[in-house]
PDB file of N, CA and C in Angstrom:
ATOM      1  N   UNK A   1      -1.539 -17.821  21.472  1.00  0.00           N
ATOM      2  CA  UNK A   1      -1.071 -17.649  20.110  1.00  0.00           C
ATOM      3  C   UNK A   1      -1.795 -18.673  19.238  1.00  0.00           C
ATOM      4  N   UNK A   2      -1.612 -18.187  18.003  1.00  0.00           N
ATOM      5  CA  UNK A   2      -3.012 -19.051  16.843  1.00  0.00           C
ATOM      6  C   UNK A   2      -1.658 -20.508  16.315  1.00  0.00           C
ATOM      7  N   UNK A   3      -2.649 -21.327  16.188  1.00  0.00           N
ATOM      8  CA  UNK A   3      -1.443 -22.243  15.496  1.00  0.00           C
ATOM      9  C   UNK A   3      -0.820 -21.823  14.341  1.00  0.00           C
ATOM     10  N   UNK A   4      -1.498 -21.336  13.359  1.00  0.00           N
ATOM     11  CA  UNK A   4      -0.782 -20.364  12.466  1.00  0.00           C
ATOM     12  C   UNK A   4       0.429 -19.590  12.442  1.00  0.00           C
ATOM     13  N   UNK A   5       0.357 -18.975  14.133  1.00  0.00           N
ATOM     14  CA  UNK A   5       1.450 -18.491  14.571  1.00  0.00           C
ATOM     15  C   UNK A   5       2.465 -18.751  14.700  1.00  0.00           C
ATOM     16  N   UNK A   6       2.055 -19.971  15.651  1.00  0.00           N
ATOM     17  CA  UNK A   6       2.981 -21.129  15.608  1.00  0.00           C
ATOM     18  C   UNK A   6       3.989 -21.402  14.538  1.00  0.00           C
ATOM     19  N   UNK A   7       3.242 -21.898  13.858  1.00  0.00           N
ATOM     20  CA  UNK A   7       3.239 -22.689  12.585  1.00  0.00           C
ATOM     21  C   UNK A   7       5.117 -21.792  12.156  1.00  0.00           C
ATOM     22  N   UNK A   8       4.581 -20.245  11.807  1.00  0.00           N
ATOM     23  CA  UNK A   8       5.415 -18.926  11.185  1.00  0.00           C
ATOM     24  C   UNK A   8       6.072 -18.828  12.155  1.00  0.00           C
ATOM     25  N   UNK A   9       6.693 -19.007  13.470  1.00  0.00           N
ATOM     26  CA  UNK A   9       7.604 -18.917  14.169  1.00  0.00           C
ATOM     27  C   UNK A   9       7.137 -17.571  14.873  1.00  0.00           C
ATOM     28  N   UNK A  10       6.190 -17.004  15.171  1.00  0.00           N
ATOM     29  CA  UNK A  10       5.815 -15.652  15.826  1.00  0.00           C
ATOM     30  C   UNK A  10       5.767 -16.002  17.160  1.00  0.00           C
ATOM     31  N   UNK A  11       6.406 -15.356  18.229  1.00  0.00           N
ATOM     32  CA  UNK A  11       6.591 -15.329  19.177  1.00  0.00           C
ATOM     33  C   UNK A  11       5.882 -15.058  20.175  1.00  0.00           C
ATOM     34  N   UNK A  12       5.273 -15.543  21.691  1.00  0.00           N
ATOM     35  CA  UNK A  12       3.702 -15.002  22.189  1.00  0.00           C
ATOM     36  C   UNK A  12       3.932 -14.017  22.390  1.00  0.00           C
ATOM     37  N   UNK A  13       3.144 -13.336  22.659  1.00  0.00           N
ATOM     38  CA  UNK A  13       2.924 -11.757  22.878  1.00  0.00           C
ATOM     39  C   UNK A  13       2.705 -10.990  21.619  1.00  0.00           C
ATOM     40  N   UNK A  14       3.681 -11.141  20.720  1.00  0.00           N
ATOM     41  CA  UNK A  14       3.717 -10.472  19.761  1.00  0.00           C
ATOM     42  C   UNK A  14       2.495  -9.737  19.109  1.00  0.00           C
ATOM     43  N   UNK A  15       1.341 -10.510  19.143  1.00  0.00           N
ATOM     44  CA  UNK A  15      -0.063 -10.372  18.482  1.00  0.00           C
ATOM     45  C   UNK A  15      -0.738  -9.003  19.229  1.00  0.00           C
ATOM     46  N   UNK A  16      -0.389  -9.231  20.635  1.00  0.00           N
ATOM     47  CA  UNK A  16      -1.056  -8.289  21.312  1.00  0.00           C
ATOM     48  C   UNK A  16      -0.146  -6.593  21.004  1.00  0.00           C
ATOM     49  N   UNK A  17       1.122  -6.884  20.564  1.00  0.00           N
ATOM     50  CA  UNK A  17       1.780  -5.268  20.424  1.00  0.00           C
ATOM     51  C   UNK A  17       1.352  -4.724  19.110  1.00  0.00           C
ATOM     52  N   UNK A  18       1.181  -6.230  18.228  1.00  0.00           N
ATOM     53  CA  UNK A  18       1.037  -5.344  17.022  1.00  0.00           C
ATOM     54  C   UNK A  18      -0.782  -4.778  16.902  1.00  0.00           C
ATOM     55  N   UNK A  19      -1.322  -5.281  17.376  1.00  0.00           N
ATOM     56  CA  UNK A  19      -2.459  -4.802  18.254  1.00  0.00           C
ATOM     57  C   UNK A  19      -2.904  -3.395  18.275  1.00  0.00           C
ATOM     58  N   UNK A  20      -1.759  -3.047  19.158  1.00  0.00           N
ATOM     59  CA  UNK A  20      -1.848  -1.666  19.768  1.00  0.00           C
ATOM     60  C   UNK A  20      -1.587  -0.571  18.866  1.00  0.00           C
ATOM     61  N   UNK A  21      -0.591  -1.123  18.063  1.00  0.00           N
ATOM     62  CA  UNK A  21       0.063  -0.227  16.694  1.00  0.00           C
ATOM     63  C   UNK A  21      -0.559   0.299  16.153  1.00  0.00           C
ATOM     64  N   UNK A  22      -1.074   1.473  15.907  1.00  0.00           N
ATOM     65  CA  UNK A  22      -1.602   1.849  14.613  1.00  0.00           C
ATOM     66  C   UNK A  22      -1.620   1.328  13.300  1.00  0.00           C
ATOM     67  N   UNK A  23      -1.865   0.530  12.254  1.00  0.00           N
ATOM     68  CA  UNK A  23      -1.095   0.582  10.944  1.00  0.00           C
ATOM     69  C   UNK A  23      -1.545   1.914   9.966  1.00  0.00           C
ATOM     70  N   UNK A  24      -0.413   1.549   9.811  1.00  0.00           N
ATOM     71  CA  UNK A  24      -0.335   2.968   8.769  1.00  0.00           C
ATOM     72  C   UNK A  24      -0.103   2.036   6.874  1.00  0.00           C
ATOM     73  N   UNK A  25      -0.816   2.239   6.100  1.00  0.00           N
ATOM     74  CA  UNK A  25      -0.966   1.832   4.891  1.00  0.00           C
ATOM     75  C   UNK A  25       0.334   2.271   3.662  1.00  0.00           C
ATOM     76  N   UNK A  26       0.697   1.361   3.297  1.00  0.00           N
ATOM     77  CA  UNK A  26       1.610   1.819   2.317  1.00  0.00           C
ATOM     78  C   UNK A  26       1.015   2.476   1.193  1.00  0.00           C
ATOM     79  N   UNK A  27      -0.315   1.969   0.597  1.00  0.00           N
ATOM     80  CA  UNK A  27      -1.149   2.727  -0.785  1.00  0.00           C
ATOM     81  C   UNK A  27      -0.518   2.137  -1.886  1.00  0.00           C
ATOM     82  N   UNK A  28       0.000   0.586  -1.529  1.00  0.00           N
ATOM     83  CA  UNK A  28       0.348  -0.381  -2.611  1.00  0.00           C
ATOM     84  C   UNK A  28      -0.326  -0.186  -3.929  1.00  0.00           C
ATOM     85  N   UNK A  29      -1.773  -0.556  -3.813  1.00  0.00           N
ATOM     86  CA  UNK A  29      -2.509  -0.970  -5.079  1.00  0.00           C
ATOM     87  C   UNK A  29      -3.322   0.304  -4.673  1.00  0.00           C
ATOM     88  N   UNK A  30      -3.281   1.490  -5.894  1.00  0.00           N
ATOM     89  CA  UNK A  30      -4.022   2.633  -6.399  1.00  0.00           C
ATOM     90  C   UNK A  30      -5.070   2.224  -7.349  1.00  0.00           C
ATOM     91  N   UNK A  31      -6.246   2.784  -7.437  1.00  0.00           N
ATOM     92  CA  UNK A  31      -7.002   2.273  -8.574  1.00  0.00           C
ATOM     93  C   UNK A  31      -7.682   3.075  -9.246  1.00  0.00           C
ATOM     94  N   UNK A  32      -7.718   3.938 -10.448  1.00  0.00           N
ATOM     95  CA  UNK A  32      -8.199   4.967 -11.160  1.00  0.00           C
ATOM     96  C   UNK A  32      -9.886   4.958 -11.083  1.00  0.00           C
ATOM     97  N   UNK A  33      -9.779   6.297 -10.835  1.00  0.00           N
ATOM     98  CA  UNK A  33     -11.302   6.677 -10.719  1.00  0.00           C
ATOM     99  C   UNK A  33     -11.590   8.266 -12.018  1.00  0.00           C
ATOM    100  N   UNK A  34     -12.675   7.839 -12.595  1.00  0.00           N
ATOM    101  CA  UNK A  34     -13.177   8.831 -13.522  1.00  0.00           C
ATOM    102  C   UNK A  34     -14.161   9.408 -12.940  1.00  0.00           C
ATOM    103  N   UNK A  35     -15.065  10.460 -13.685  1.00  0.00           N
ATOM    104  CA  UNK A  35     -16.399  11.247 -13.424  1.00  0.00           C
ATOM    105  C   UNK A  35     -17.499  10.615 -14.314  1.00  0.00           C
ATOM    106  N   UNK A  36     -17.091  10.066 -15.384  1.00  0.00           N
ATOM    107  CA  UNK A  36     -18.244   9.714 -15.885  1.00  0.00           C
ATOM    108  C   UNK A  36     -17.893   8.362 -16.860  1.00  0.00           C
ATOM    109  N   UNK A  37     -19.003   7.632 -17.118  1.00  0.00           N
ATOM    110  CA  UNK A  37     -18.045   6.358 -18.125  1.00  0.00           C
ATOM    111  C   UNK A  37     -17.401   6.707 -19.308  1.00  0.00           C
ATOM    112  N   UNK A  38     -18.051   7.755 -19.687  1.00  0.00           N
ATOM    113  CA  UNK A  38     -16.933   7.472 -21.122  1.00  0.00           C
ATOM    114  C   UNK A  38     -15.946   8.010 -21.085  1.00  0.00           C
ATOM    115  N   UNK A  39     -15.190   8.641 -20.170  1.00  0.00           N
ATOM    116  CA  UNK A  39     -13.987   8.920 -19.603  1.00  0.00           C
ATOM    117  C   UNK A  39     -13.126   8.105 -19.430  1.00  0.00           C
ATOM    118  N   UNK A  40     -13.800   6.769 -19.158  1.00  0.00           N
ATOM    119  CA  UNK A  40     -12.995   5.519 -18.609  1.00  0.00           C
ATOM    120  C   UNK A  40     -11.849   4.697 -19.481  1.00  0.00           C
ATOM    121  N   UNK A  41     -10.815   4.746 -19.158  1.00  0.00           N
ATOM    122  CA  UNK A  41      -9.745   4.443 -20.200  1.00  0.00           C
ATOM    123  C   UNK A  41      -8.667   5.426 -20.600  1.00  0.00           C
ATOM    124  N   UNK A  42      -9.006   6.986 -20.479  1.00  0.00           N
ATOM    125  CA  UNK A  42      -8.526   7.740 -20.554  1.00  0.00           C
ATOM    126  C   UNK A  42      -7.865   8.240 -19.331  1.00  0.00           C
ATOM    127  N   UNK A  43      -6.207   8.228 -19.755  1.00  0.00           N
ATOM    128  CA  UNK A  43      -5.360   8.268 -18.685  1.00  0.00           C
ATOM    129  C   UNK A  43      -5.257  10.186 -18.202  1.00  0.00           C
ATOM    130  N   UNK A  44      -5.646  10.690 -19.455  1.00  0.00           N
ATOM    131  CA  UNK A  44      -5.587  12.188 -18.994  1.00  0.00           C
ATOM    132  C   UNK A  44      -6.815  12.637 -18.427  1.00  0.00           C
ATOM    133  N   UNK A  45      -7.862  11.755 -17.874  1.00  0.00           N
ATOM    134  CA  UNK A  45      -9.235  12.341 -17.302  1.00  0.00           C
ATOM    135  C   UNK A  45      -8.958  11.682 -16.408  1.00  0.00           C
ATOM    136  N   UNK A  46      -8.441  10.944 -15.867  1.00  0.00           N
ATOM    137  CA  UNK A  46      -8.902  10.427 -14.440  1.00  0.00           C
ATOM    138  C   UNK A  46      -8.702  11.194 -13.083  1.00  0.00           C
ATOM    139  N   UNK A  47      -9.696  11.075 -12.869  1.00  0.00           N
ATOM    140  CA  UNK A  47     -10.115  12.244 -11.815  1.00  0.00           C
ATOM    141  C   UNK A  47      -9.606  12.141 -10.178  1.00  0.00           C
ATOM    142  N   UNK A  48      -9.283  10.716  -9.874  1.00  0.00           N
ATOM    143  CA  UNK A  48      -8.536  10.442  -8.779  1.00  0.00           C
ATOM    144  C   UNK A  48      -8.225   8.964  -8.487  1.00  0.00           C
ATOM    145  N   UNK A  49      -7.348   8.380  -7.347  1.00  0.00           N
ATOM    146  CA  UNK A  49      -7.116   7.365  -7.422  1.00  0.00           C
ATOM    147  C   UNK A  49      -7.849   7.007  -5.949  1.00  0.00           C
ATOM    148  N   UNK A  50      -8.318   5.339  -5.787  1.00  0.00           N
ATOM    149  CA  UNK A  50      -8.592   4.878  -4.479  1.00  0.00           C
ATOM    150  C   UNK A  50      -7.371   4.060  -4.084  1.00  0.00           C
ATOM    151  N   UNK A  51      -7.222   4.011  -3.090  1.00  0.00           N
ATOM    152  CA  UNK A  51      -6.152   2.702  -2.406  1.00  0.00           C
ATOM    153  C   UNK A  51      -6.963   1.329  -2.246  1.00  0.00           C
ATOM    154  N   UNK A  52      -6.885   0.144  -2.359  1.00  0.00           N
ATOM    155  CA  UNK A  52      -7.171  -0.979  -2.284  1.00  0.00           C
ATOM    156  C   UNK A  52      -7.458  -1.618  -0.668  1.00  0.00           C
ATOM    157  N   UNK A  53      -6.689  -0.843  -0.368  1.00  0.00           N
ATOM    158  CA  UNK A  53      -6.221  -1.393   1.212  1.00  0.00           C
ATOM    159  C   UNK A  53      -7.312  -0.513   1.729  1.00  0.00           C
ATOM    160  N   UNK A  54      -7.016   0.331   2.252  1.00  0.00           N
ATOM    161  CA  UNK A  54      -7.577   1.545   3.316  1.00  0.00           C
ATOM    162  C   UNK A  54      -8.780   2.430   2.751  1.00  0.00           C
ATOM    163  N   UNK A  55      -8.734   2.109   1.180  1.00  0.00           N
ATOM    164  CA  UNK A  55     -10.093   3.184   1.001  1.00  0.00           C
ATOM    165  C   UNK A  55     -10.194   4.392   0.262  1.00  0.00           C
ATOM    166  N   UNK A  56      -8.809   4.895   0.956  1.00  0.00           N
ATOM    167  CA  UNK A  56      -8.457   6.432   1.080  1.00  0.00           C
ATOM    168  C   UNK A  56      -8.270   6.798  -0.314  1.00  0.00           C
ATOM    169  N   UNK A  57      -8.800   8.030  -0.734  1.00  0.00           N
ATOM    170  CA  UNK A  57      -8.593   8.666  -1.990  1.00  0.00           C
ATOM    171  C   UNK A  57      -7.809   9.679  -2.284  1.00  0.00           C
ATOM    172  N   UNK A  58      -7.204   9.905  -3.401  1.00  0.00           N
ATOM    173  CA  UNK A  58      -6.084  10.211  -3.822  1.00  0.00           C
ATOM    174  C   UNK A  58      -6.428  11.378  -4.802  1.00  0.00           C
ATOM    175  N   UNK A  59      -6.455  12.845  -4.952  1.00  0.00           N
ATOM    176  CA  UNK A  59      -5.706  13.550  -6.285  1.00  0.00           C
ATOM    177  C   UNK A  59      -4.731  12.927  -7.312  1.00  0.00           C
ATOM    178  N   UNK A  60      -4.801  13.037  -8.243  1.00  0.00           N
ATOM    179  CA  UNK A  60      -3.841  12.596  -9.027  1.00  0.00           C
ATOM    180  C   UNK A  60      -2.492  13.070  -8.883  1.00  0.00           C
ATOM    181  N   UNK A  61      -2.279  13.933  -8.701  1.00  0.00           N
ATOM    182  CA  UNK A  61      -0.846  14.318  -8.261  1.00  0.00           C
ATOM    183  C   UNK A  61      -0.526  13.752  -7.058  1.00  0.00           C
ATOM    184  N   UNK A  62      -0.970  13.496  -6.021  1.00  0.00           N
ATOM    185  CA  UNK A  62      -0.717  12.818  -4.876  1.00  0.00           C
ATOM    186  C   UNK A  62      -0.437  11.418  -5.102  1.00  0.00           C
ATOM    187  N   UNK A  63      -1.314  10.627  -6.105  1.00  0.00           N
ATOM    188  CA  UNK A  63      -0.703   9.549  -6.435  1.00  0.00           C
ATOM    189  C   UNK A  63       0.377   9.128  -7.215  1.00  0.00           C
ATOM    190  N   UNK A  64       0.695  10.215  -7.773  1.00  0.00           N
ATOM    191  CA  UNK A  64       2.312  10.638  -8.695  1.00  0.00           C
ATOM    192  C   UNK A  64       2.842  10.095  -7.349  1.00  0.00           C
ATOM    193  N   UNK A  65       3.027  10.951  -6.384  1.00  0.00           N
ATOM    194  CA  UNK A  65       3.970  11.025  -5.701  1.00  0.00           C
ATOM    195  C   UNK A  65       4.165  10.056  -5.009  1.00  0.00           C
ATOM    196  N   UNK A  66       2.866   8.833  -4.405  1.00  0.00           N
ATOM    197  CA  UNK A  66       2.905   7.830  -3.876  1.00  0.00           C
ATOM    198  C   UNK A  66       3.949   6.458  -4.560  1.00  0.00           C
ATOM    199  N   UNK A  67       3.625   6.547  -5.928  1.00  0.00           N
ATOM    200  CA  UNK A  67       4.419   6.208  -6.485  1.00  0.00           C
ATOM    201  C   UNK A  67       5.627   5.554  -6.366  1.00  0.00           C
ATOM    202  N   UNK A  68       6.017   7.591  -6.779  1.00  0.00           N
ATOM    203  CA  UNK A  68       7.235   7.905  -6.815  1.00  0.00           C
ATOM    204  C   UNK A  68       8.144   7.290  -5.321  1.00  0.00           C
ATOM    205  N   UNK A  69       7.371   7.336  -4.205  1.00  0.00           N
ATOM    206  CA  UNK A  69       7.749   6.608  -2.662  1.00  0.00           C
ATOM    207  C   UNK A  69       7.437   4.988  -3.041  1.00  0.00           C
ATOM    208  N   UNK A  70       6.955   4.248  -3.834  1.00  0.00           N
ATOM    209  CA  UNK A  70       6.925   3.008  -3.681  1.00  0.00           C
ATOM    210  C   UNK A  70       7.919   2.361  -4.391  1.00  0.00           C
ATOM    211  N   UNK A  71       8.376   3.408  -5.263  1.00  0.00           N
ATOM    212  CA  UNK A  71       9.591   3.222  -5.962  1.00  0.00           C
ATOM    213  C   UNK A  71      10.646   2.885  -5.459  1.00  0.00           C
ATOM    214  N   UNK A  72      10.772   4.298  -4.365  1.00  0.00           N
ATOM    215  CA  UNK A  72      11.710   4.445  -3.891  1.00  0.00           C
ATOM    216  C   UNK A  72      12.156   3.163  -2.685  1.00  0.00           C
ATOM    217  N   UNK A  73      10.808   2.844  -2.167  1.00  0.00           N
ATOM    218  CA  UNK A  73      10.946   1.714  -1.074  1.00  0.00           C
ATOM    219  C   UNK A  73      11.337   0.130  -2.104  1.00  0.00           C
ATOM    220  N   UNK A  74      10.584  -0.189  -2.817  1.00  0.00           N
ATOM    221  CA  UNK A  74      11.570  -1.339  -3.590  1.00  0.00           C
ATOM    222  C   UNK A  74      12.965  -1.165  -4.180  1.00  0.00           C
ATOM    223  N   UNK A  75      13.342   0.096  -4.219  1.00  0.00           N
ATOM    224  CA  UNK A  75      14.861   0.100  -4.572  1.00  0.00           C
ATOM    225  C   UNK A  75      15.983   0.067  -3.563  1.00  0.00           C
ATOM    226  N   UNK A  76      14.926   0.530  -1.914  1.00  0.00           N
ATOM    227  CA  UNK A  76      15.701   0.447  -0.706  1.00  0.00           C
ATOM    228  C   UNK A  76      16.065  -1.087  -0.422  1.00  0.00           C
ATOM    229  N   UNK A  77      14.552  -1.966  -0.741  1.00  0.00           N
ATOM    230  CA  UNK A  77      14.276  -2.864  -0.653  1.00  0.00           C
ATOM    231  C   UNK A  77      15.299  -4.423  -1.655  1.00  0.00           C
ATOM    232  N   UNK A  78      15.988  -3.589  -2.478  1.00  0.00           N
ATOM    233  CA  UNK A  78      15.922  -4.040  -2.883  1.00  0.00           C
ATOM    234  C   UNK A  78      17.634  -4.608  -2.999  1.00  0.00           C
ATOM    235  N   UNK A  79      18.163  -3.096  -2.682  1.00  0.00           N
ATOM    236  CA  UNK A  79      19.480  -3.091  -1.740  1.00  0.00           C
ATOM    237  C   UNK A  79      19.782  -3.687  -0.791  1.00  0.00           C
ATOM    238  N   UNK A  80      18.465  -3.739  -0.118  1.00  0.00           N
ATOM    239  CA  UNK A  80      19.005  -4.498   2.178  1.00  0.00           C
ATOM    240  C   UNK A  80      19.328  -6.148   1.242  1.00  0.00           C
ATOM    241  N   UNK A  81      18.583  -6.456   0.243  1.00  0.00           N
ATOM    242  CA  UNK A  81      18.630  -7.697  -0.130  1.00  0.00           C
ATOM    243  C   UNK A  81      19.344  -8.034  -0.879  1.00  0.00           C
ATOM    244  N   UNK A  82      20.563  -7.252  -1.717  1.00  0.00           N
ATOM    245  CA  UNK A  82      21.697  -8.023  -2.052  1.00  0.00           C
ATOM    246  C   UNK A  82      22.606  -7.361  -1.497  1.00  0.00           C
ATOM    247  N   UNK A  83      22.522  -7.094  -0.083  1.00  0.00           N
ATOM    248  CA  UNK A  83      23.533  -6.525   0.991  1.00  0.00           C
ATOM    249  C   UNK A  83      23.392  -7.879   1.538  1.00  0.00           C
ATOM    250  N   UNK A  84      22.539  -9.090   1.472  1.00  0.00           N
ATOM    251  CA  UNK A  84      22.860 -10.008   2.710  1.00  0.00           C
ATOM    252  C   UNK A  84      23.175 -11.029   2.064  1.00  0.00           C
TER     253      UNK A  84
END
């Protein structure tokens, strides 16, 4: 284990399961993409979104909806935390 690990209280082994895991990307930070520059700025031309993290590109309606799920996870989020 890294001293870092240490450091955060992570337990040995741990490094090696999350390892194995797939991650799967939340699509936190979206970032507007146009077709041409002078498009740029204009919220009704943008032609699709990238993710920050992973790359992956987005339709605009798909990123509606990503959203609309990140929403939804800080409001879950947001509950577990004045439940404790």
């Amino acid at each position: 284990m890294s001293i870092l690990g240490k450091l955060l209280g992570g337990a040995p082994g741990t490094q090696e399961v999350a390892a194995d895991e797939p991650a799967t990307c939340m699509h936190g930070v979206l970032t507007p993409r146009w077709q041409n520059i002078d498009d740029m700025g204009q919220d009704q031309k943008i032609s699709g979104y990238r993710c920050q993290s992973c790359k992956e590109e987005f339709e605009p309606d798909e990123a509606y909806w990503l959203w609309i799920r990140a929403v939804d996870r800080l409001r879950d989020l947001r509950g577990s935390l004045s439940q404790n």
